[in-house]
Protein backbone atom coordinates (compact mmCIF):
# COMPACT_ATOMS: atom_id res chain seq x y z
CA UNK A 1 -36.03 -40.72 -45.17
CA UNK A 2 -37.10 -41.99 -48.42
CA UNK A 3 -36.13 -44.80 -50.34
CA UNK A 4 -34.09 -42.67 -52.55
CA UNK A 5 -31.83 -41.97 -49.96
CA UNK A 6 -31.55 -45.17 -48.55
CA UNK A 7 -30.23 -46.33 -51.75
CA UNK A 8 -27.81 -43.57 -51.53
CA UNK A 9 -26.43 -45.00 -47.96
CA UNK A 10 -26.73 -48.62 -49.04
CA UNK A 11 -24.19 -48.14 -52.43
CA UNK A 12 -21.16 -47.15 -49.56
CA UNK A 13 -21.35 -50.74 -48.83
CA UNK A 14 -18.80 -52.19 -51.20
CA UNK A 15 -16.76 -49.60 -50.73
CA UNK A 16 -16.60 -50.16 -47.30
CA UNK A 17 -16.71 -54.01 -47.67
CA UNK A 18 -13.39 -53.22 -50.26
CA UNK A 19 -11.66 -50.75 -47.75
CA UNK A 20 -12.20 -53.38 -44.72
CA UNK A 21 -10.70 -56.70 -46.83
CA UNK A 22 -7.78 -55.33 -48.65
CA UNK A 23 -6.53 -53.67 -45.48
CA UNK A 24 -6.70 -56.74 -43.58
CA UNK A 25 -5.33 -58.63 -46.18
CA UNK A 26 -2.32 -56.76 -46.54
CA UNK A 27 -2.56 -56.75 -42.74
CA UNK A 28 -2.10 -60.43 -42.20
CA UNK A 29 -0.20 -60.57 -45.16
CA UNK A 30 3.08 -57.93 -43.14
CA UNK A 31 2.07 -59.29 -39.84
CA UNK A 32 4.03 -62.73 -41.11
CA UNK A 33 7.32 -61.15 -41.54
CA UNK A 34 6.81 -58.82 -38.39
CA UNK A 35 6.40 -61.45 -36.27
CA UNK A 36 9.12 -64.14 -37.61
CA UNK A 37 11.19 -60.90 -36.90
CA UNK A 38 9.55 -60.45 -33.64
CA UNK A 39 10.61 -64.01 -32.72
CA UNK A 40 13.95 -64.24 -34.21
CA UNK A 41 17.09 -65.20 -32.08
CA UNK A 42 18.70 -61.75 -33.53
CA UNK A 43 18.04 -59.05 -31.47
CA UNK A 44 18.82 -56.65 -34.31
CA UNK A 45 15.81 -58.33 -35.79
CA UNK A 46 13.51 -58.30 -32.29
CA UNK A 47 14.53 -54.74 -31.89
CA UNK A 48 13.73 -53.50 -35.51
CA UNK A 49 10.67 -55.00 -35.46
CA UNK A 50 9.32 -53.91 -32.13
CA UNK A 51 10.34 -50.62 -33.20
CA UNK A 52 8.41 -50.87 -36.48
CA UNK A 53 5.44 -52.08 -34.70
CA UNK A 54 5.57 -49.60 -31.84
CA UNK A 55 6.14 -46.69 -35.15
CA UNK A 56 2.84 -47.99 -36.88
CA UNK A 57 0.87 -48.37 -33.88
CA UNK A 58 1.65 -45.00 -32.40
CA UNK A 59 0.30 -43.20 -34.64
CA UNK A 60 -3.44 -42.37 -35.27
CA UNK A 61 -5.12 -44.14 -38.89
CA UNK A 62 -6.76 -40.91 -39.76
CA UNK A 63 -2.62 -39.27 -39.58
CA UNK A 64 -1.25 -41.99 -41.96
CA UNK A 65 -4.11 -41.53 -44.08
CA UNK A 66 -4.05 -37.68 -44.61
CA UNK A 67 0.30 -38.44 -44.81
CA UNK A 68 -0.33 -41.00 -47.71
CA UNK A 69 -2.89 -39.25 -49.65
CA UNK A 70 -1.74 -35.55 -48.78
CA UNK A 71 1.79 -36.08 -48.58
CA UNK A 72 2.92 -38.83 -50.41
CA UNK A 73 -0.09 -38.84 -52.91
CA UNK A 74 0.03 -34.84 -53.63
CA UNK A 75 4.17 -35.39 -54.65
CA UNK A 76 5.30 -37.38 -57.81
CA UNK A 77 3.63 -40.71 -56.71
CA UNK A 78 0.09 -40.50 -57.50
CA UNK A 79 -1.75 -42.12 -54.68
CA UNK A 80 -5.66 -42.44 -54.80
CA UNK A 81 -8.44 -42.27 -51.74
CA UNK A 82 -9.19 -45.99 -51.63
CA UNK A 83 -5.57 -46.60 -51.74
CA UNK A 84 -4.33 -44.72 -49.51
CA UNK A 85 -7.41 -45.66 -47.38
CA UNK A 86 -6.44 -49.23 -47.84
CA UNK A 87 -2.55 -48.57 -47.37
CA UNK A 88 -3.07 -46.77 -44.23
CA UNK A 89 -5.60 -49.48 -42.11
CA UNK A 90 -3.01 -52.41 -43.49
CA UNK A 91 -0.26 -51.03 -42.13
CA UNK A 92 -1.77 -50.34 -38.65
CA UNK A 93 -3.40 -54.08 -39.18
CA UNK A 94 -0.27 -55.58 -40.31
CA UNK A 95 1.25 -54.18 -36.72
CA UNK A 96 -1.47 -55.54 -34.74
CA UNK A 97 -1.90 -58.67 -36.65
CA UNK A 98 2.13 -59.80 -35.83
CA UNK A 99 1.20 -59.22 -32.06
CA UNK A 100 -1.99 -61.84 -32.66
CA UNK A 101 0.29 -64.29 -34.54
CA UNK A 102 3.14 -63.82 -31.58
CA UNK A 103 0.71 -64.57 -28.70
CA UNK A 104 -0.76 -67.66 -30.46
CA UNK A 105 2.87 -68.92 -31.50
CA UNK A 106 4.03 -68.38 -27.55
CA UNK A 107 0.23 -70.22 -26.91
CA UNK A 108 1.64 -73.56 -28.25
CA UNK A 109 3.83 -75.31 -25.38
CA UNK A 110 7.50 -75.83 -26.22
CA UNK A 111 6.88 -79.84 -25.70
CA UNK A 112 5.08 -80.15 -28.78
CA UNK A 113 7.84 -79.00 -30.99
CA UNK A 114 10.17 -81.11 -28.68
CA UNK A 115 8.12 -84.42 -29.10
CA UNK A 116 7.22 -83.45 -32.90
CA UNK A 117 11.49 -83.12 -33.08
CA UNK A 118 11.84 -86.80 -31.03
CA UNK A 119 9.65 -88.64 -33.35
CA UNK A 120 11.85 -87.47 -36.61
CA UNK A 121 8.53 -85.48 -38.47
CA UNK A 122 9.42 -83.31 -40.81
CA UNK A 123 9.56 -79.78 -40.49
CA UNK A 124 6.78 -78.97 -43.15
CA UNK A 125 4.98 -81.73 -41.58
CA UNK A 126 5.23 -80.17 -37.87
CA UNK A 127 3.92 -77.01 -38.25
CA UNK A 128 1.33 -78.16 -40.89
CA UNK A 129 -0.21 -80.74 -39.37
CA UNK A 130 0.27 -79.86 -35.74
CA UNK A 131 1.06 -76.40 -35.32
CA UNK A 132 -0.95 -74.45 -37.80
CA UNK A 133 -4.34 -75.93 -37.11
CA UNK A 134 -3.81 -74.53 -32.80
CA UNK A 135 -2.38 -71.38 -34.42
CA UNK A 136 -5.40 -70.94 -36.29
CA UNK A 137 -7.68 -71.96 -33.48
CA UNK A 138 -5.84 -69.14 -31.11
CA UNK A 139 -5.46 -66.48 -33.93
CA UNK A 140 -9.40 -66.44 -35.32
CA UNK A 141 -11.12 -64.62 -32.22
CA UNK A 142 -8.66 -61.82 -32.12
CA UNK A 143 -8.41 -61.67 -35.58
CA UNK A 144 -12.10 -61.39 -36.23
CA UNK A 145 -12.53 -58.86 -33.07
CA UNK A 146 -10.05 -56.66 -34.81
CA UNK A 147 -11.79 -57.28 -38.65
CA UNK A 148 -14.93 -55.96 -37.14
CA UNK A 149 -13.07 -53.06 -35.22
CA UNK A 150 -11.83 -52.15 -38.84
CA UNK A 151 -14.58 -52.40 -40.50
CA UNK A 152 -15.68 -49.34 -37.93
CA UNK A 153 -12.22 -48.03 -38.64
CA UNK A 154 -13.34 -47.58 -42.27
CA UNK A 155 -14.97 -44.78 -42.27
CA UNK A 156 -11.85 -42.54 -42.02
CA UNK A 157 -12.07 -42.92 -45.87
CA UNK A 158 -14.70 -40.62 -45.78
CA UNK A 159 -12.50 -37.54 -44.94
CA UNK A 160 -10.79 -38.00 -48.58
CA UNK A 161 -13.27 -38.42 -50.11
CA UNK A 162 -13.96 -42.42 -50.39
CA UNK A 163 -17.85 -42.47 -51.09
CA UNK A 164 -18.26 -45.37 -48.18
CA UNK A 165 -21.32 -45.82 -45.78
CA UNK A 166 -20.02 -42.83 -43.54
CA UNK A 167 -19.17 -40.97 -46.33
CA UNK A 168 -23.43 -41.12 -48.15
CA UNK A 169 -24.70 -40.81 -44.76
CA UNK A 170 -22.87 -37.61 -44.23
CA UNK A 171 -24.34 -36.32 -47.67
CA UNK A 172 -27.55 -37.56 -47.15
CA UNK A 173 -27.67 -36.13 -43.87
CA UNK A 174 -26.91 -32.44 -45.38
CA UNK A 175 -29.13 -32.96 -47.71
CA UNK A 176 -32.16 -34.08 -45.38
CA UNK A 177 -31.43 -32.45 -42.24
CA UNK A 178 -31.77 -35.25 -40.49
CA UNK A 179 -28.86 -36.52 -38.77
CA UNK A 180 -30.37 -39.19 -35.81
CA UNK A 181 -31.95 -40.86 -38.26
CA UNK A 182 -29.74 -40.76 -41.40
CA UNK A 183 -26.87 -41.75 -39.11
CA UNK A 184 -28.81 -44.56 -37.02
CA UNK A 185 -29.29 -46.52 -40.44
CA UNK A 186 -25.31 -46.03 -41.27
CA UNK A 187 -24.75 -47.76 -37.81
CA UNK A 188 -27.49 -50.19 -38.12
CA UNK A 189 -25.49 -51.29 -41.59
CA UNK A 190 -22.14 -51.39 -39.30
CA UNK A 191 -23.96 -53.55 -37.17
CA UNK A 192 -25.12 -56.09 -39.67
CA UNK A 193 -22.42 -56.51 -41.62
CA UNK A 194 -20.70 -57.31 -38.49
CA UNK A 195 -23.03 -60.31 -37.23
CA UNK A 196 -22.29 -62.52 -40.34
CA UNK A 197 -18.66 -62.13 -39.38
CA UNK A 198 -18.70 -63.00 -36.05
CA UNK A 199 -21.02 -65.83 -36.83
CA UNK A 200 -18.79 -67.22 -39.18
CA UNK A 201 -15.86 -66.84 -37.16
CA UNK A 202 -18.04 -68.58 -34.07
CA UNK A 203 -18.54 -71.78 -36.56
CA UNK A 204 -15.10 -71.99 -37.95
CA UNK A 205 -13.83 -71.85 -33.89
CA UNK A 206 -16.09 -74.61 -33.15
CA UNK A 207 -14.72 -76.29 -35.91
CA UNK A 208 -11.16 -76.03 -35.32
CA UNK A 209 -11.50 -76.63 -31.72
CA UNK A 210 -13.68 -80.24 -32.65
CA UNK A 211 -10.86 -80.71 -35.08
CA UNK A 212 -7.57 -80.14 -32.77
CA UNK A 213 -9.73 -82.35 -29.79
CA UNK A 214 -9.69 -85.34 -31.93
């Protein structure tokens, strides 16, 4: 494979990089309200949301993506490839995402609210000075184990058309003939975009877990 086509593969990266971020953005962005819902002392709320969760979850990404952009998108709302790509991954991440933020919230033992409550601290001071640097501590791992799993998840955007890694290595392959190869430097791109990620999210858990010890 020449270096022609290499550049071919290579420009899917921001797409991909664009795909990945604004669906996890909007992810953790609906996961809030999900879980607050998921906690609430209503059960109308705990049972609409669980049902909204289970609804989004249950259903394959590559299904909400063809329903966005073939369904919704071919009707009187206009609905592109990347944002219906985009659409499709948040909602699935903002499902998954409330689940992270739920187990970290049940993570943090009912005595700290209870002690925070004796000593008279504010409420805006309890949960941003005590409780949101443990929440954060808890909800990075799984949060960055499902940001690389999405970044794989990407390359559904490929089957409308999105011009993402999967998507040029797919061409290129056609074109060359050569689908080990073409498609072993598409993974090996997966792979190292994923490293700084994890890296990153490996320093900033060392750093929140100095930061909460002291």
């Amino acid at each position: 494979m020449n270096q022609e086509y290499l550049f071919i593969i290579l420009g899917g990266i921001p797409w991909t990089l664009a795909i990945t971020a604004g669906a996890f953005v909007m992810g953790a962005v609906l996961g809030i309200p999900l879980c607050a819902m998921r906690v609430s002392r209503s059960w109308l709320l705990r049972y609409t949301s669980s049902t909204i969760i289970l609804f989004l979850r249950s259903i394959p990404p590559i299904v909400w993506l063809f329903f966005l952009y073939f369904g919704i998108g071919s009707g009187y709302i206009q609905v592109g490839p990347v944002e219906a790509s985009i659409v499709a991954l948040g909602l699935i991440t903002g499902a998954n995402m409330s689940e992270i933020y739920r187990g970290a919230l049940k993570s943090i033992h009912i005595g700290q609210w209870e002690a925070s409550h004796a000593l008279n601290m504010p409420r805006w001071s309890i949960f941003i000075d005590i409780m949101v640097p443990q929440l954060i501590r808890v909800i990075l791992p799984s949060a960055t184990s499902y940001a690389i799993g999405l970044l794989k998840d990407s390359a559904i955007a490929s089957t409308v058309g999105v011009t993402e890694i999967a998507f040029q290595a797919n061409f290129v392959s056609r074109r060359l003939f050569q689908g080990l190869e073409v498609f072993a430097v598409a993974g090996l791109l997966y792979i190292l975009i994923s490293l700084p990620v994890a890296a990153l999210a490996r320093y900033s858990d060392s750093v929140m877990r100095a930061k909460v010890a002291r």
